[in-house]
C-alpha atoms as a PDB file:
ATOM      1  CA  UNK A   1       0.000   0.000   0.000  1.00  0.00           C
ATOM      2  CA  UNK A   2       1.377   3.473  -1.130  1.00  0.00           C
ATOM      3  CA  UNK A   3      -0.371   6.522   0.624  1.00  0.00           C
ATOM      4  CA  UNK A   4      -1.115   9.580  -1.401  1.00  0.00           C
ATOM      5  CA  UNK A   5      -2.759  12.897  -0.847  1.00  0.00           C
ATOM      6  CA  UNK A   6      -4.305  10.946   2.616  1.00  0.00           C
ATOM      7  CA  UNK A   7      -5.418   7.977  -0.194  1.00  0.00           C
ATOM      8  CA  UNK A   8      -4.696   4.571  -0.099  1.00  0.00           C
ATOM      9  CA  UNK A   9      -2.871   3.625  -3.095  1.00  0.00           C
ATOM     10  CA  UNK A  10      -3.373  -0.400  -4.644  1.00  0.00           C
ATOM     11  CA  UNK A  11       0.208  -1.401  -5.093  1.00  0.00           C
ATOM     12  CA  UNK A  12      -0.588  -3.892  -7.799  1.00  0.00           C
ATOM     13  CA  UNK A  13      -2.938  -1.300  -9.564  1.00  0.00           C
ATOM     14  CA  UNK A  14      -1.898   1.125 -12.748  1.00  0.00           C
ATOM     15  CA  UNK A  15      -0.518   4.354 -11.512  1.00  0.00           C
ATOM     16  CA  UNK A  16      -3.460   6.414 -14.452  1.00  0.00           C
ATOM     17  CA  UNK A  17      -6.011   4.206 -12.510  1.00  0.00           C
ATOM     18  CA  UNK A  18      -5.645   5.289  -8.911  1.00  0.00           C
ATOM     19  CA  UNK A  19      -4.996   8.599  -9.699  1.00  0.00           C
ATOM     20  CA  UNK A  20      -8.628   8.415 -10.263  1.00  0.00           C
ATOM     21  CA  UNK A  21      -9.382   7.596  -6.590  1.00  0.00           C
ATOM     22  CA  UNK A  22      -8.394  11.354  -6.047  1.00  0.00           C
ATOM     23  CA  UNK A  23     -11.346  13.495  -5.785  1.00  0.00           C
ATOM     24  CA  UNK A  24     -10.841  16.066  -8.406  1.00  0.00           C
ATOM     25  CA  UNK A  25      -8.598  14.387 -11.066  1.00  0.00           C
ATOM     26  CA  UNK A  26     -10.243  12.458 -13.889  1.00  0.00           C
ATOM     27  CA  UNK A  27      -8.923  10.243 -16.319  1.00  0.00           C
ATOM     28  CA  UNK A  28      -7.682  13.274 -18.340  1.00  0.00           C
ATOM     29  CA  UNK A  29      -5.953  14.852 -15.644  1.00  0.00           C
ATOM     30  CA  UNK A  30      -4.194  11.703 -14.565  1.00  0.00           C
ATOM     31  CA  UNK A  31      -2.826  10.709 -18.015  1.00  0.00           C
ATOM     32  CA  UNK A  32      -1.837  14.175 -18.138  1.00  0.00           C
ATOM     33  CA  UNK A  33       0.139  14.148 -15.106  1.00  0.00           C
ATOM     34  CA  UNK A  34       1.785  10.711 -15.701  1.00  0.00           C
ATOM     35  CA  UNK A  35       2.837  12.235 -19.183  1.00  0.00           C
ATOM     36  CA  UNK A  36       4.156  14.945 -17.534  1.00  0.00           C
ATOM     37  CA  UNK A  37       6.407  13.147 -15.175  1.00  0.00           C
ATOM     38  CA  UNK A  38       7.326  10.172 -17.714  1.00  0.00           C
ATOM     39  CA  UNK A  39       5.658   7.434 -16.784  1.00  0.00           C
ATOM     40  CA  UNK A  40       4.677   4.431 -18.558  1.00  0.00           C
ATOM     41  CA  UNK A  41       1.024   3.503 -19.269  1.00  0.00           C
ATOM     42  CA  UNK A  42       1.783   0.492 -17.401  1.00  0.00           C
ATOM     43  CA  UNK A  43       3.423   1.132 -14.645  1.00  0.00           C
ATOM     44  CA  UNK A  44       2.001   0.022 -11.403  1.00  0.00           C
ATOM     45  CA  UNK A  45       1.892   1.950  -7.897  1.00  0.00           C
ATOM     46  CA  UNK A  46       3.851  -0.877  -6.512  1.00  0.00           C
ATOM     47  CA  UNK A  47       6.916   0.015  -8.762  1.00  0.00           C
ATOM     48  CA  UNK A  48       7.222   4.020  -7.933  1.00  0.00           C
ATOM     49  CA  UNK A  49      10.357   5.158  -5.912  1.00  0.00           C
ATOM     50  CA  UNK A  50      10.604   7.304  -3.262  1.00  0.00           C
ATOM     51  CA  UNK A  51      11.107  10.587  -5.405  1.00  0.00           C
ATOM     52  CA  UNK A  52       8.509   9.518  -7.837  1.00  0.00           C
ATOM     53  CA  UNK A  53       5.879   9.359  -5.409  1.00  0.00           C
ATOM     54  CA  UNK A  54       7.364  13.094  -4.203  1.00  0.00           C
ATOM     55  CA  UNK A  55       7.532  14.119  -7.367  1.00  0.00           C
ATOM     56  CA  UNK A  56       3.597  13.148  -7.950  1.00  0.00           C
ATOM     57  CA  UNK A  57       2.700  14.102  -4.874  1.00  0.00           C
ATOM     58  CA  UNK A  58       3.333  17.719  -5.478  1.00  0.00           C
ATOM     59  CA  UNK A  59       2.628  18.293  -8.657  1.00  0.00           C
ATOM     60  CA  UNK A  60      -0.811  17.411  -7.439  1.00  0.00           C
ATOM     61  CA  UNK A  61      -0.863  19.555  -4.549  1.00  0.00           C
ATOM     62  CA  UNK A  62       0.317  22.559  -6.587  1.00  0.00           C
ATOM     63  CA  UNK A  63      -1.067  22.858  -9.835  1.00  0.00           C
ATOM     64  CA  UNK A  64      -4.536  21.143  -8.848  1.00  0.00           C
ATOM     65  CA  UNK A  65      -7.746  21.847  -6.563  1.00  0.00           C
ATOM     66  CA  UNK A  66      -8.435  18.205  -4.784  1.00  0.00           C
ATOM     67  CA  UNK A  67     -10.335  16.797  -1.961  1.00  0.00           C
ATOM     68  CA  UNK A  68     -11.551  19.200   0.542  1.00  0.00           C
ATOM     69  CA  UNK A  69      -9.913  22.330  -1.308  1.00  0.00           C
ATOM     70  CA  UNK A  70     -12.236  21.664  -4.163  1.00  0.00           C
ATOM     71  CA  UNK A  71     -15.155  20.467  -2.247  1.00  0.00           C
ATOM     72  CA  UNK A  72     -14.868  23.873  -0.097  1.00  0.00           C
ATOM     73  CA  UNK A  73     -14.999  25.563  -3.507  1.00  0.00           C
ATOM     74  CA  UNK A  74     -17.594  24.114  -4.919  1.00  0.00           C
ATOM     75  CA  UNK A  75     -19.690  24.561  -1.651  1.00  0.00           C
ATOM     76  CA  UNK A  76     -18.960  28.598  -1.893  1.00  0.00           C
ATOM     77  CA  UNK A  77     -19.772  28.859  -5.365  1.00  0.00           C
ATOM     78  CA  UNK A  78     -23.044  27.855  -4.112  1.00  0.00           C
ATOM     79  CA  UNK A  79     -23.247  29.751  -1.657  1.00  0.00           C
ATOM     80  CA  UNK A  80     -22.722  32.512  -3.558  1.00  0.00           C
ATOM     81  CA  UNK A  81     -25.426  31.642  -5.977  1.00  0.00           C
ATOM     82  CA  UNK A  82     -27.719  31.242  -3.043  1.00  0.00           C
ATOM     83  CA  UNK A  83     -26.539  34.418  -1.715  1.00  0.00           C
ATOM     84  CA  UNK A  84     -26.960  36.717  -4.918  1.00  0.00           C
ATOM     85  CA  UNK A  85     -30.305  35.428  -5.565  1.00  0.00           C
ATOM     86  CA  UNK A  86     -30.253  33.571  -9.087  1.00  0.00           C
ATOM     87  CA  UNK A  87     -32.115  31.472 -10.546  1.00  0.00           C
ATOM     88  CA  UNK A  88     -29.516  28.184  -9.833  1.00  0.00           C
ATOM     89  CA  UNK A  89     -29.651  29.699  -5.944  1.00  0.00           C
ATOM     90  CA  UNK A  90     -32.973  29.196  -5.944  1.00  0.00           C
ATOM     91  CA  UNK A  91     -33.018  25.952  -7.533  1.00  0.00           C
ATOM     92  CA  UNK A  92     -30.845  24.699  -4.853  1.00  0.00           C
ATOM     93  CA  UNK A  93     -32.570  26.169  -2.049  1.00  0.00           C
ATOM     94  CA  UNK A  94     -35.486  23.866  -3.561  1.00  0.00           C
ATOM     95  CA  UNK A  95     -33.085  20.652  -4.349  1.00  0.00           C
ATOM     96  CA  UNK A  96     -34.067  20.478  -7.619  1.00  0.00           C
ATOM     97  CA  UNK A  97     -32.328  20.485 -10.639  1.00  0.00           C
ATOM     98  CA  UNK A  98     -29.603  22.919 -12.134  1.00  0.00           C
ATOM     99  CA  UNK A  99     -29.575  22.798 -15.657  1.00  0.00           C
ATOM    100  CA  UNK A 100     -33.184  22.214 -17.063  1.00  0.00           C
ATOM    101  CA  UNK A 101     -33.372  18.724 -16.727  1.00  0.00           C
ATOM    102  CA  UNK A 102     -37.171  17.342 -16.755  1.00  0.00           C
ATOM    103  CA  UNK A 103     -38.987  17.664 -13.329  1.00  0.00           C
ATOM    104  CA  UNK A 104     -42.164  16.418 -14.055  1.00  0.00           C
ATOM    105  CA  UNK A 105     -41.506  12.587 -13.375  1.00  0.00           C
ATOM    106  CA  UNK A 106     -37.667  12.420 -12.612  1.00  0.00           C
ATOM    107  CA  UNK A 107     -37.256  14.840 -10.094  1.00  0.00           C
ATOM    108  CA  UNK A 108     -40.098  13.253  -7.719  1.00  0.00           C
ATOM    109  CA  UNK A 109     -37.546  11.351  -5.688  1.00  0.00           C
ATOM    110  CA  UNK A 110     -35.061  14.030  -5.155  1.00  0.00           C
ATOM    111  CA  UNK A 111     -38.345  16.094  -3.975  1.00  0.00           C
ATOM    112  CA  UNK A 112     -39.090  13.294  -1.076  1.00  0.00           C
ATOM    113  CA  UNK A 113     -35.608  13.076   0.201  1.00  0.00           C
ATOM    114  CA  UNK A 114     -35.509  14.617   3.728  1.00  0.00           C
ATOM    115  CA  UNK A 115     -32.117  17.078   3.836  1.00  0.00           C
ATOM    116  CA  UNK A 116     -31.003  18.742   6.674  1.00  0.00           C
END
């Protein structure tokens, strides 16, 4: 097991594939970064060194919003739309949908979920 970003790494896993475990970096952003630092498509997490997993580690941290940096963003913009009073603020003040999907029959069940 390799730890990274606070993530449990599978050793015997592709390094493009649990990059994906990271909240915030997609399969785009992962083959980008491994092209970036040289790897192999099929290297495994297992076969990094020391410096490699440095080296990955903070390019991540640097150039990239993930985990609760991102969430907290996400949250705030939001907020903000709740705050300034538009249209998606109100939409999410009424848990319904954001971008003019069909309400009539699909949102019934997000309408019956209890939030806090």
């Amino acid at each position: 097991m390799v730890f990274l970003l606070q993530k449990k790494m599978n050793s015997s896993c592709l390094v493009r594939k649990e990059l994906k475990k990271i909240y915030g970096i997609n399969s785009f952003l992962a083959n980008q970064i491994c092209d970036q630092l040289g790897f192999q498509t099929n290297l495994q997490v297992g076969n990094l060194s020391v410096e490699q997993i440095d080296k990955l580690s903070r390019i991540v941290q640097y150039y990239y919003l993930t985990e609760n940096e991102l969430k907290k963003q996400v949250k705030g913009n939001f907020e903000r739309f709740i705050q300034i009073g538009c249209y998606k603020g109100l939409r999410v003040t009424q848990h319904l949908p954001l971008r003019g999907q069909r309400t009539h029959t699909n949102a019934k069940s997000a309408k019956k979920l209890v939030r806090p």
